[in-house]
Protein backbone atom coordinates (compact mmCIF):
# COMPACT_ATOMS: atom_id res chain seq x y z
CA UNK A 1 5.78 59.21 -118.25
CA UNK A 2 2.86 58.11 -120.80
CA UNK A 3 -0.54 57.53 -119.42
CA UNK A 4 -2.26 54.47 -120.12
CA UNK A 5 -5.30 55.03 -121.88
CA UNK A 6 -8.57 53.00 -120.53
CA UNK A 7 -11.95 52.95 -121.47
CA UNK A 8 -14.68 52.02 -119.08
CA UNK A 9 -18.02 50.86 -120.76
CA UNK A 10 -20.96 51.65 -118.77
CA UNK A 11 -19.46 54.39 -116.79
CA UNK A 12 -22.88 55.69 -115.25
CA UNK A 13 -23.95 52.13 -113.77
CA UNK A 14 -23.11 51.26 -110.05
CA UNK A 15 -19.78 49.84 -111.04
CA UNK A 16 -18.43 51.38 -114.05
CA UNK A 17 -18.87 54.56 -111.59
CA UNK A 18 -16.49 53.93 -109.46
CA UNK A 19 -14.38 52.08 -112.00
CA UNK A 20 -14.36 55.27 -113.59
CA UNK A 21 -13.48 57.09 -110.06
CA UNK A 22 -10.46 54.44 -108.88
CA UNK A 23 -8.85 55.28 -112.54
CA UNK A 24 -9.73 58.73 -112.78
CA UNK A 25 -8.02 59.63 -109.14
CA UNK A 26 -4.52 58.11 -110.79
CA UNK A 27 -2.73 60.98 -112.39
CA UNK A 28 -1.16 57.95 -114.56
CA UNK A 29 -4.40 57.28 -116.53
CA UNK A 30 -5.87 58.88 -119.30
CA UNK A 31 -9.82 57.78 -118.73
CA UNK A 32 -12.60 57.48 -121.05
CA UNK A 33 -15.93 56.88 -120.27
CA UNK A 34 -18.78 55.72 -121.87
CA UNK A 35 -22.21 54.86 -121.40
CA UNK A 36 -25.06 53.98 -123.62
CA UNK A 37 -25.63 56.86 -125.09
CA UNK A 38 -21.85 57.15 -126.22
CA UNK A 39 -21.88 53.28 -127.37
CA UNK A 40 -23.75 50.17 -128.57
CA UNK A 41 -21.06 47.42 -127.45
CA UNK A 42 -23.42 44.89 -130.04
CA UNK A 43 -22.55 46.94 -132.81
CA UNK A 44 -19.36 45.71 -134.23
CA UNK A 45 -18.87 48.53 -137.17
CA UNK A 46 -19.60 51.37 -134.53
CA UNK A 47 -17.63 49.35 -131.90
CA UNK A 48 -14.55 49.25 -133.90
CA UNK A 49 -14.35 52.75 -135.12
CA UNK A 50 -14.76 54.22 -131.25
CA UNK A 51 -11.95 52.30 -130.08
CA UNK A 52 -9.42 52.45 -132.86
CA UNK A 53 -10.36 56.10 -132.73
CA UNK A 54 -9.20 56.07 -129.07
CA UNK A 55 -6.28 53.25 -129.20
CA UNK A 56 -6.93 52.40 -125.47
CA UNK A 57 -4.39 50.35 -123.66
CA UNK A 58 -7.10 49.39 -121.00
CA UNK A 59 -10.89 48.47 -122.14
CA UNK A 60 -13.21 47.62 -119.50
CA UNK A 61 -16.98 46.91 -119.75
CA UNK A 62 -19.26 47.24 -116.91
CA UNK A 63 -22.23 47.39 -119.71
CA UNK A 64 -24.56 44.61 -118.63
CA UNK A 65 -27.91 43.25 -119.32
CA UNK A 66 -29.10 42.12 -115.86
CA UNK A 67 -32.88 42.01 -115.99
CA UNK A 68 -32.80 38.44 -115.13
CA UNK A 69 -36.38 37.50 -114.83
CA UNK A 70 -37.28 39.21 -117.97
CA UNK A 71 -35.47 37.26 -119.85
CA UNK A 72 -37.38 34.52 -119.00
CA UNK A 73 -40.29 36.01 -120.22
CA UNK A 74 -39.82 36.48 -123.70
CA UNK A 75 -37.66 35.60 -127.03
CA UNK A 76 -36.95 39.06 -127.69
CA UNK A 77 -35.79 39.97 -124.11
CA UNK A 78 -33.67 36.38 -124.41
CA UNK A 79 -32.02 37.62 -127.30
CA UNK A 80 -31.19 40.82 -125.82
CA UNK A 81 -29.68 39.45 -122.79
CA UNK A 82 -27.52 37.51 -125.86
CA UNK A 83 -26.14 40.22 -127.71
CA UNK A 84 -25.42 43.07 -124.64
CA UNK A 85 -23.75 39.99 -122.45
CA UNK A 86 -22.47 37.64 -124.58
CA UNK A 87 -22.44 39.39 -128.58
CA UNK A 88 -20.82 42.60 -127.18
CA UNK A 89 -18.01 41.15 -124.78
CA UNK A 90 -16.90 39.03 -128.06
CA UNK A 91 -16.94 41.94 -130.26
CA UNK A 92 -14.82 44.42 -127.55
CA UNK A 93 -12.73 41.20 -127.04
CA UNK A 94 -12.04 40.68 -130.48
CA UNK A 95 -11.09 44.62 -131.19
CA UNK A 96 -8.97 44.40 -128.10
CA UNK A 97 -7.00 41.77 -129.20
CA UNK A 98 -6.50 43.42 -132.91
CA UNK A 99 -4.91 46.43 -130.73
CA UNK A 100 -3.11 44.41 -128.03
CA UNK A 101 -5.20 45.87 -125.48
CA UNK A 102 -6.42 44.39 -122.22
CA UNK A 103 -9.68 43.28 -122.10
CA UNK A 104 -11.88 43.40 -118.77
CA UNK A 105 -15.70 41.26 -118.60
CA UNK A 106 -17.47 40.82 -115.55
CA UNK A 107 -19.53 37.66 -114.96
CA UNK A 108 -21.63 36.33 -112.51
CA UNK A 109 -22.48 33.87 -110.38
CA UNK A 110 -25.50 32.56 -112.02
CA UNK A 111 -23.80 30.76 -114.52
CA UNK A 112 -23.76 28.26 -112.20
CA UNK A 113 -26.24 25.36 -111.10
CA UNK A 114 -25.85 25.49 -107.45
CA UNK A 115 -25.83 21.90 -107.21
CA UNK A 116 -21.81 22.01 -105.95
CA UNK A 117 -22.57 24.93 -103.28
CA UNK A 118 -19.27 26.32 -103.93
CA UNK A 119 -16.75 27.02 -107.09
CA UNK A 120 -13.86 27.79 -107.63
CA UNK A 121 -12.11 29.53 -110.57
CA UNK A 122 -11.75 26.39 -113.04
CA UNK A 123 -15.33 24.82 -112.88
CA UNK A 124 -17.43 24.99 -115.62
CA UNK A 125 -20.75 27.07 -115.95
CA UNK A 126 -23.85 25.43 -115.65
CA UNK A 127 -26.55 28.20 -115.93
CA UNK A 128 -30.05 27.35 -115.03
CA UNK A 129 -31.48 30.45 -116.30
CA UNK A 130 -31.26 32.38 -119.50
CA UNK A 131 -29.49 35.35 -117.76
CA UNK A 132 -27.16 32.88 -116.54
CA UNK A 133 -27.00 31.40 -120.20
CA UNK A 134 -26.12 34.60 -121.65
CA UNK A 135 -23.49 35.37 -119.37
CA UNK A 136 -21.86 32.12 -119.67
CA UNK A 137 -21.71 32.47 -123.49
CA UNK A 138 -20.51 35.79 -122.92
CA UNK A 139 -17.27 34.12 -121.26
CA UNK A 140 -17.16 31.50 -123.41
CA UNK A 141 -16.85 33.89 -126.40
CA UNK A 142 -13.92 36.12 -124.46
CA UNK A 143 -12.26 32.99 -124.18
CA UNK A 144 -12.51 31.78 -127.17
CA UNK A 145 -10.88 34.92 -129.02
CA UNK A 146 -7.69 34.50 -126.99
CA UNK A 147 -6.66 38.31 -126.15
CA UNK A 148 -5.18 39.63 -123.37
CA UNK A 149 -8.47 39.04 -120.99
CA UNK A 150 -9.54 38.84 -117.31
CA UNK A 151 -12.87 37.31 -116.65
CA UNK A 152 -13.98 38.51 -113.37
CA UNK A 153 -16.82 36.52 -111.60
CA UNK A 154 -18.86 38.60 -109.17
CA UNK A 155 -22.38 38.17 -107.11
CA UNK A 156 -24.62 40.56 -105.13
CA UNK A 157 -23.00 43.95 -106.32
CA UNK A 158 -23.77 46.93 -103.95
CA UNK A 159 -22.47 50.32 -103.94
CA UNK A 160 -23.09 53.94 -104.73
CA UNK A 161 -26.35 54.55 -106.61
CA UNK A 162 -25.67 54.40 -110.53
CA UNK A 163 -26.14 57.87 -112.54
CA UNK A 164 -27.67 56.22 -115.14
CA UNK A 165 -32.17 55.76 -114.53
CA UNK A 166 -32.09 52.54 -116.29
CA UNK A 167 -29.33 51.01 -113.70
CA UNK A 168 -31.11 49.01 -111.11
CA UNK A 169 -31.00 50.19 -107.63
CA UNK A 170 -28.82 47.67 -105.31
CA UNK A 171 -30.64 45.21 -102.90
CA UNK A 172 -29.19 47.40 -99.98
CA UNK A 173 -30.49 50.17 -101.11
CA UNK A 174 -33.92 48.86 -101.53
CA UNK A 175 -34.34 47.03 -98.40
CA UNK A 176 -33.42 50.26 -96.31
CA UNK A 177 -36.43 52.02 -98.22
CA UNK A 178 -38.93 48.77 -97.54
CA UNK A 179 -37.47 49.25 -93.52
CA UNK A 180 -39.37 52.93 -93.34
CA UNK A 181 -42.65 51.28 -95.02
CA UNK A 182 -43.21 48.04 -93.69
CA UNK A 183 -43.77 46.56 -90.24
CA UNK A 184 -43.01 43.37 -91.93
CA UNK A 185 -40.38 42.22 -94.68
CA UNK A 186 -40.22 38.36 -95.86
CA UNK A 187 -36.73 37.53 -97.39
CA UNK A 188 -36.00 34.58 -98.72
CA UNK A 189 -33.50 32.56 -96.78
CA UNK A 190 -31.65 31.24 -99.86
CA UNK A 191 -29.16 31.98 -102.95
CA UNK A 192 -26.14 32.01 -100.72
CA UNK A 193 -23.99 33.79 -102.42
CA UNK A 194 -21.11 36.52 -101.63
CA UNK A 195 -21.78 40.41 -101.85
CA UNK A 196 -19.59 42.27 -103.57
CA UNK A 197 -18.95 46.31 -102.97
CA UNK A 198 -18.06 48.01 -106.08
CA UNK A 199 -15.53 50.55 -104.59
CA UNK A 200 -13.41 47.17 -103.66
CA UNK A 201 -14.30 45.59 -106.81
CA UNK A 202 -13.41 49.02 -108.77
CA UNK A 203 -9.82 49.10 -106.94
CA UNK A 204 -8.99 45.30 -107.04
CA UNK A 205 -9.95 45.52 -110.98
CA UNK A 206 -7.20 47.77 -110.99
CA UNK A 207 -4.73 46.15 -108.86
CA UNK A 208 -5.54 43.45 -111.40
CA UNK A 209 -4.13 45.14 -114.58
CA UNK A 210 -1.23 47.16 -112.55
CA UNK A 211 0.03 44.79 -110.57
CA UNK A 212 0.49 41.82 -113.88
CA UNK A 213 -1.40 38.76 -112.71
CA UNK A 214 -1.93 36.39 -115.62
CA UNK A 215 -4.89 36.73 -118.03
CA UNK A 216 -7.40 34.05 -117.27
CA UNK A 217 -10.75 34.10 -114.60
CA UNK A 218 -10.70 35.35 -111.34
CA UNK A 219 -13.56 35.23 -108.16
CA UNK A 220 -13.40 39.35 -106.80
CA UNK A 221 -15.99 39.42 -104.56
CA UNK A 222 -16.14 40.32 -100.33
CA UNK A 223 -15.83 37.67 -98.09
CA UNK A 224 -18.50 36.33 -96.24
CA UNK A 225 -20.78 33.88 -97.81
CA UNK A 226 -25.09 34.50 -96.66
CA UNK A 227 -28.27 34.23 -97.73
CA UNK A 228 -30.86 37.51 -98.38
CA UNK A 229 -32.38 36.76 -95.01
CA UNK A 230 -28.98 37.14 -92.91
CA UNK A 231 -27.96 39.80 -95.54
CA UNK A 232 -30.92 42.02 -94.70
CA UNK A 233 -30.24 41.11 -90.98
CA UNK A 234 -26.89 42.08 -90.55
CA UNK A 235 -27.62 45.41 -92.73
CA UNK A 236 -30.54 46.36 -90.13
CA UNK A 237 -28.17 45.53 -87.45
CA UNK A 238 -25.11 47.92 -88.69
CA UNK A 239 -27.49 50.17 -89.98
CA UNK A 240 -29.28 50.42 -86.25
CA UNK A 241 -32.83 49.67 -87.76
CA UNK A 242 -35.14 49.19 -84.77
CA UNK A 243 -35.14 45.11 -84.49
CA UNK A 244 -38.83 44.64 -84.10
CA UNK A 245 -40.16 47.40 -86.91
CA UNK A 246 -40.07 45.94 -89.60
CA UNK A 247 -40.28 42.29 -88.74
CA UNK A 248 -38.30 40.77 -90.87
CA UNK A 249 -39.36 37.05 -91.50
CA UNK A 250 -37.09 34.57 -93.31
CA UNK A 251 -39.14 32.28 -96.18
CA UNK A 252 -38.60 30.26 -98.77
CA UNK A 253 -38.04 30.77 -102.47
CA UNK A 254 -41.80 29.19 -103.22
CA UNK A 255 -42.97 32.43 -101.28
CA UNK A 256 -41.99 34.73 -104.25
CA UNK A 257 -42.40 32.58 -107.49
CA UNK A 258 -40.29 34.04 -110.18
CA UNK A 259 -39.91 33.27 -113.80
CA UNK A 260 -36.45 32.81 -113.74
CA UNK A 261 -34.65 29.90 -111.45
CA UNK A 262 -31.93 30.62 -109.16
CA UNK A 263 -29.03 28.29 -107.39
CA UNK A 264 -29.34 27.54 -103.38
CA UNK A 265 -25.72 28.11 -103.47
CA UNK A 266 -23.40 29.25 -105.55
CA UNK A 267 -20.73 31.09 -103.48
CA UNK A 268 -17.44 31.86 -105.32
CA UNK A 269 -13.92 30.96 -103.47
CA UNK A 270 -11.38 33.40 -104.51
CA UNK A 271 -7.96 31.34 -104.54
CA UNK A 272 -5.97 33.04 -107.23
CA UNK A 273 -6.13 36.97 -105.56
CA UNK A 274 -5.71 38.56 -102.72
CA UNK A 275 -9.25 38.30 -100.62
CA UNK A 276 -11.48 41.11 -100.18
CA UNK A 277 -12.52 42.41 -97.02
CA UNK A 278 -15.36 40.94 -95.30
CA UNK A 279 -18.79 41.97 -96.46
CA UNK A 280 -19.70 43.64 -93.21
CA UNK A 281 -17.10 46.21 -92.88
CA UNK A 282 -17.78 46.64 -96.76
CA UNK A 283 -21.37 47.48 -95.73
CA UNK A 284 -20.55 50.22 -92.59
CA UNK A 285 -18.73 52.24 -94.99
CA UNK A 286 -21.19 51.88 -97.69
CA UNK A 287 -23.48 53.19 -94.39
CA UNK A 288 -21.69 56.06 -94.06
CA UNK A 289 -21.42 57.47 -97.14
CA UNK A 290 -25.34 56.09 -97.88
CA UNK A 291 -26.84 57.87 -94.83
């Protein structure tokens, strides 16, 4: 039998790692992966040679500009944030299409306001931020080009630490180091939102493309809707960190004023795949593999 050819985009970050592991482990694909140093997804010219080089059945980009306060801060970052999540999807769409490939984007969950609370898989983005602007263009544009595309809205991505130094560490990750230095943490009891562990995410991607679900936008992320605060709680609980050391304090958004605004709620409901575990058994394995 022929192996399907994919390419995964961003292969050293958090989730294009283990992207690149759920393929890699099926003796049926053929896997290619890149990372920055092997593409710039906002140049079209280079973008186009790569892939027709390759002829890929499967392209998948993890690639992501997610500094989302900084791009707040400036016009250049702004414009950044444009072209890696919203110029670069539309170009990989568009060469996707010309080779009747399958396209895969991930988007998040700040496109939205947080006025509703909850969405589902048909409401519109409303970003508040530019982060959330550029992603929302960035599905806009995949749309718009009409391949053969799944948009996959995620929020609160955790996993296995990225290979790549410029990938951000995940919020787990950093709260467990904060637990041996403080006596006291203050986490802000807001942005309820789903986490979303990117072995599960990796293997539902896949179950995505295998298993022939239609092209359109889907909500993959673990069950179990929280806040930071009872994030950080349940992950010192699971993770046995003594209860009293650090302290950890629940506070408002005011208490850390950041350039960039975020939604009170904006948990995605998942109604058109199969659901995701819960978070919490997401986050004991990610324990045991972690410790």
């Amino acid at each position: 039998m022929k192996k399907r050819k994919v390419i995964i985009i961003g292969a050293k970050g958090m989730l294009g790692g283990d992207l690149a592991k759920a393929f890699s482990g099926d003796s049926s694909y053929e896997v290619i992966a890149w990372d920055r140093e092997d593409i710039d997804i906002t140049l079209e010219e280079m973008v186009r040679k790569k892939i027709l080089d390759e002829k890929p059945n499967i392209i998948i980009n993890a690639a992501a500009y997610n500094a989302v306060d900084k791009a707040e801060e400036s016009d250049s970052e702004f414009d950044l944030a444009m072209k890696v999540n919203a110029v670069g999807p539309e170009i990989l769409a568009k060469v996707a299409k010309d080779i009747d490939s399958i396209f895969v984007q991930y988007v998040s969950d700040y496109i939205f306001d947080g006025e509703k609370g909850e969405y589902f898989e048909d409401d519109k983005p409303s970003p508040i931020s530019n982060y959330g602007q550029s992603k929302a263009e960035g599905e806009r544009r995949v749309e718009a080009v009409e391949g053969k595309y799944y948009l996959i809205r995620i929020s609160k991505l955790f996993g296995r630490p990225a290979k790549s130094e410029a990938a951000k560490k995940s919020f787990f990750e950093v709260m467990l180091g904060l637990a041996k230095e403080k006596d006291e943490l203050k986490v802000v009891d807001s942005e309820r939102s789903c986490f979303t562990y990117t072995p599960d995410l990796a293997l539902a991607t896949k179950d995505l493309i295998e298993k022939d679900y239609n092209f359109g936008i889907y909500h993959i992320i673990n069950e179990g809707a929280v806040t930071w605060y009872e994030g950080v709680k349940k992950l010192f609980e699971l993770a046995e960190v003594d209860p009293n050391k650090p302290r950890v304090i629940p506070v408002t958004p005011d208490e850390f004023p950041r350039p960039a605004k975020r939604a009170e709620s904006s948990v995605l409901v998942n109604t058109k795949f199969p659901k995701l575990r819960h978070y919490e058994e997401a986050v004991k394995e990610w324990l045991s593999e972690f410790n």
